[in-house]
Protein backbone atom coordinates (compact mmCIF):
# COMPACT_ATOMS: atom_id res chain seq x y z
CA UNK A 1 17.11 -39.89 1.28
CA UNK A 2 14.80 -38.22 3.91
CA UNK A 3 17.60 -38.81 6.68
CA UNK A 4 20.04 -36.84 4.43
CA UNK A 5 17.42 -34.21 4.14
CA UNK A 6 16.64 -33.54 7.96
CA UNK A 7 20.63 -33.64 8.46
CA UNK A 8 21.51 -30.51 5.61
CA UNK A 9 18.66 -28.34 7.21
CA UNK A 10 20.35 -28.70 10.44
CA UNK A 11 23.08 -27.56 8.75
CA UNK A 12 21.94 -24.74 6.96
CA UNK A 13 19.01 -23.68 10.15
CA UNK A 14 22.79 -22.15 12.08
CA UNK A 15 23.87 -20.19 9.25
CA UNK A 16 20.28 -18.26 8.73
CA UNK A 17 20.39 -17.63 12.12
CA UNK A 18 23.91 -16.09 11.78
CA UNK A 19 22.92 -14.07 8.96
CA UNK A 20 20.10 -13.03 10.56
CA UNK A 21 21.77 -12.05 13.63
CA UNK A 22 24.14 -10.04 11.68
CA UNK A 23 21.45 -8.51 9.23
CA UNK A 24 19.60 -7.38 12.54
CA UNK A 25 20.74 -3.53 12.40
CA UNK A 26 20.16 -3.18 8.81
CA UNK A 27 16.67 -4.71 9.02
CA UNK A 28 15.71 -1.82 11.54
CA UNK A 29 17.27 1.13 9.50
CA UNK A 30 15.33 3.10 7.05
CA UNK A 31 16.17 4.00 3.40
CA UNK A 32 20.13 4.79 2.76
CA UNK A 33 21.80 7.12 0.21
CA UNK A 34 20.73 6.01 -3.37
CA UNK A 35 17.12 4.12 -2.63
CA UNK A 36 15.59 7.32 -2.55
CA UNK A 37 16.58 7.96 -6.49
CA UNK A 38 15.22 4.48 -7.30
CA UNK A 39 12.22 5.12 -4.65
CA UNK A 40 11.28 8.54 -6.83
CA UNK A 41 10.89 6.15 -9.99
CA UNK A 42 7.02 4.92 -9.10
CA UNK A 43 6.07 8.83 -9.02
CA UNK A 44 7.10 9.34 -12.32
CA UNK A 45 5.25 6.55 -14.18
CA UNK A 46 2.09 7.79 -16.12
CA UNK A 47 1.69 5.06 -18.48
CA UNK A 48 3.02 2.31 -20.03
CA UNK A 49 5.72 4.32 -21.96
CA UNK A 50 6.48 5.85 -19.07
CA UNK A 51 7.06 2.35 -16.79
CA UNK A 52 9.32 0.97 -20.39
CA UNK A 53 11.39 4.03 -19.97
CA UNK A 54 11.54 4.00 -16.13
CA UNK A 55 12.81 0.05 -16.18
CA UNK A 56 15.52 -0.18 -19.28
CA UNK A 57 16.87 4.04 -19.72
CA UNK A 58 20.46 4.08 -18.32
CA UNK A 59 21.38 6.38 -15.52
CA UNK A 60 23.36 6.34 -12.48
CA UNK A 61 26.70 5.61 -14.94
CA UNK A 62 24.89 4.20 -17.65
CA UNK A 63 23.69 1.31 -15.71
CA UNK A 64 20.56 -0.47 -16.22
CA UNK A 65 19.18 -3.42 -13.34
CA UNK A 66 15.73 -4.30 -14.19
CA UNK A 67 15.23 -6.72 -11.77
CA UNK A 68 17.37 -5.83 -8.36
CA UNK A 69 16.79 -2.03 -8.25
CA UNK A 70 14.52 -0.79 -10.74
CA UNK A 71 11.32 -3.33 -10.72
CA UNK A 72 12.52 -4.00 -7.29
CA UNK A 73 11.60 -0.50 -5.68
CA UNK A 74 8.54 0.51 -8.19
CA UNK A 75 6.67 -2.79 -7.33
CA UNK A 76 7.41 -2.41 -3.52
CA UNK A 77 6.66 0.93 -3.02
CA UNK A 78 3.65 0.67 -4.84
CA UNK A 79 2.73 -2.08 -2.47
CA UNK A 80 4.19 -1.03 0.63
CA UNK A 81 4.62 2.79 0.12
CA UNK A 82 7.96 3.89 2.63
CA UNK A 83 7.58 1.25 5.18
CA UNK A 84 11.30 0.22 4.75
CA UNK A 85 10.53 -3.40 6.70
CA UNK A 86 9.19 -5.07 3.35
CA UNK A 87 12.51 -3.94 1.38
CA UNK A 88 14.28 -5.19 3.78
CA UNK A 89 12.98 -8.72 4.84
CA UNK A 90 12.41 -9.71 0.79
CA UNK A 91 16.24 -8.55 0.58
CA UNK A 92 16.88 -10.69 3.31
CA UNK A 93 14.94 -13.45 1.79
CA UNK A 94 16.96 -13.24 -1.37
CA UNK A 95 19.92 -13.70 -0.02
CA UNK A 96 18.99 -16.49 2.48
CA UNK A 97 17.43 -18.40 -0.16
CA UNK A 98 20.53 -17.71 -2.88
CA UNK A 99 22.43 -20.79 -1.88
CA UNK A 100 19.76 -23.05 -1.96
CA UNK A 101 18.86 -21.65 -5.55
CA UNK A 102 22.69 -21.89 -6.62
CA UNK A 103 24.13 -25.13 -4.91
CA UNK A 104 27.37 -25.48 -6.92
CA UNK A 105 28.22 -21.92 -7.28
CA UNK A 106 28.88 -21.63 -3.50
């Protein structure tokens, strides 16, 4: 069983450091076109009315992600303010660690 192990991370250690290697420009790049709409969310949140409305109101054609743009960018840049390195290496993180999370689906 532990064999098995050590043999699928040897696997898997070449394709992070593909995806790194190919993730390397956008990890250096600042905020793009749209982040700065979902970046302008945190200033807007008073109370907790304010954070309901914020997460689940439609916009940007009537879409509403909670979790991968909305909580995403209030929590961050409450945390990290505009240092864009933080967005990027957790968005990095999610994907590296999606396959792992998701075995048959890939």
């Amino acid at each position: 069983m532990r064999q098995s192990v050590l043999r699928d991370a040897w696997l898997v250690l070449p394709a992070l450091a593909v995806m790194a290697w190919l993730d390397w420009h956008g990890l250096k790049t600042w905020f793009q076109q749209d982040d700065f709409a979902w970046l302008s969310q945190g200033g807007r949140i008073r109370s907790l009315e304010d954070f309901v409305h914020a997460l689940f109101r439609p916009a940007a054609q009537g879409t509403v992600r909670v979790f991968s743009e909305r909580l995403y960018f209030i929590v961050l840049e409450r945390l990290f303010g505009l240092d864009h390195r933080p967005f990027h290496l957790i968005g990095l993180a999610s994907q590296t660690f999606s396959p792992q999370r998701f075995p048959p689906a890939c």
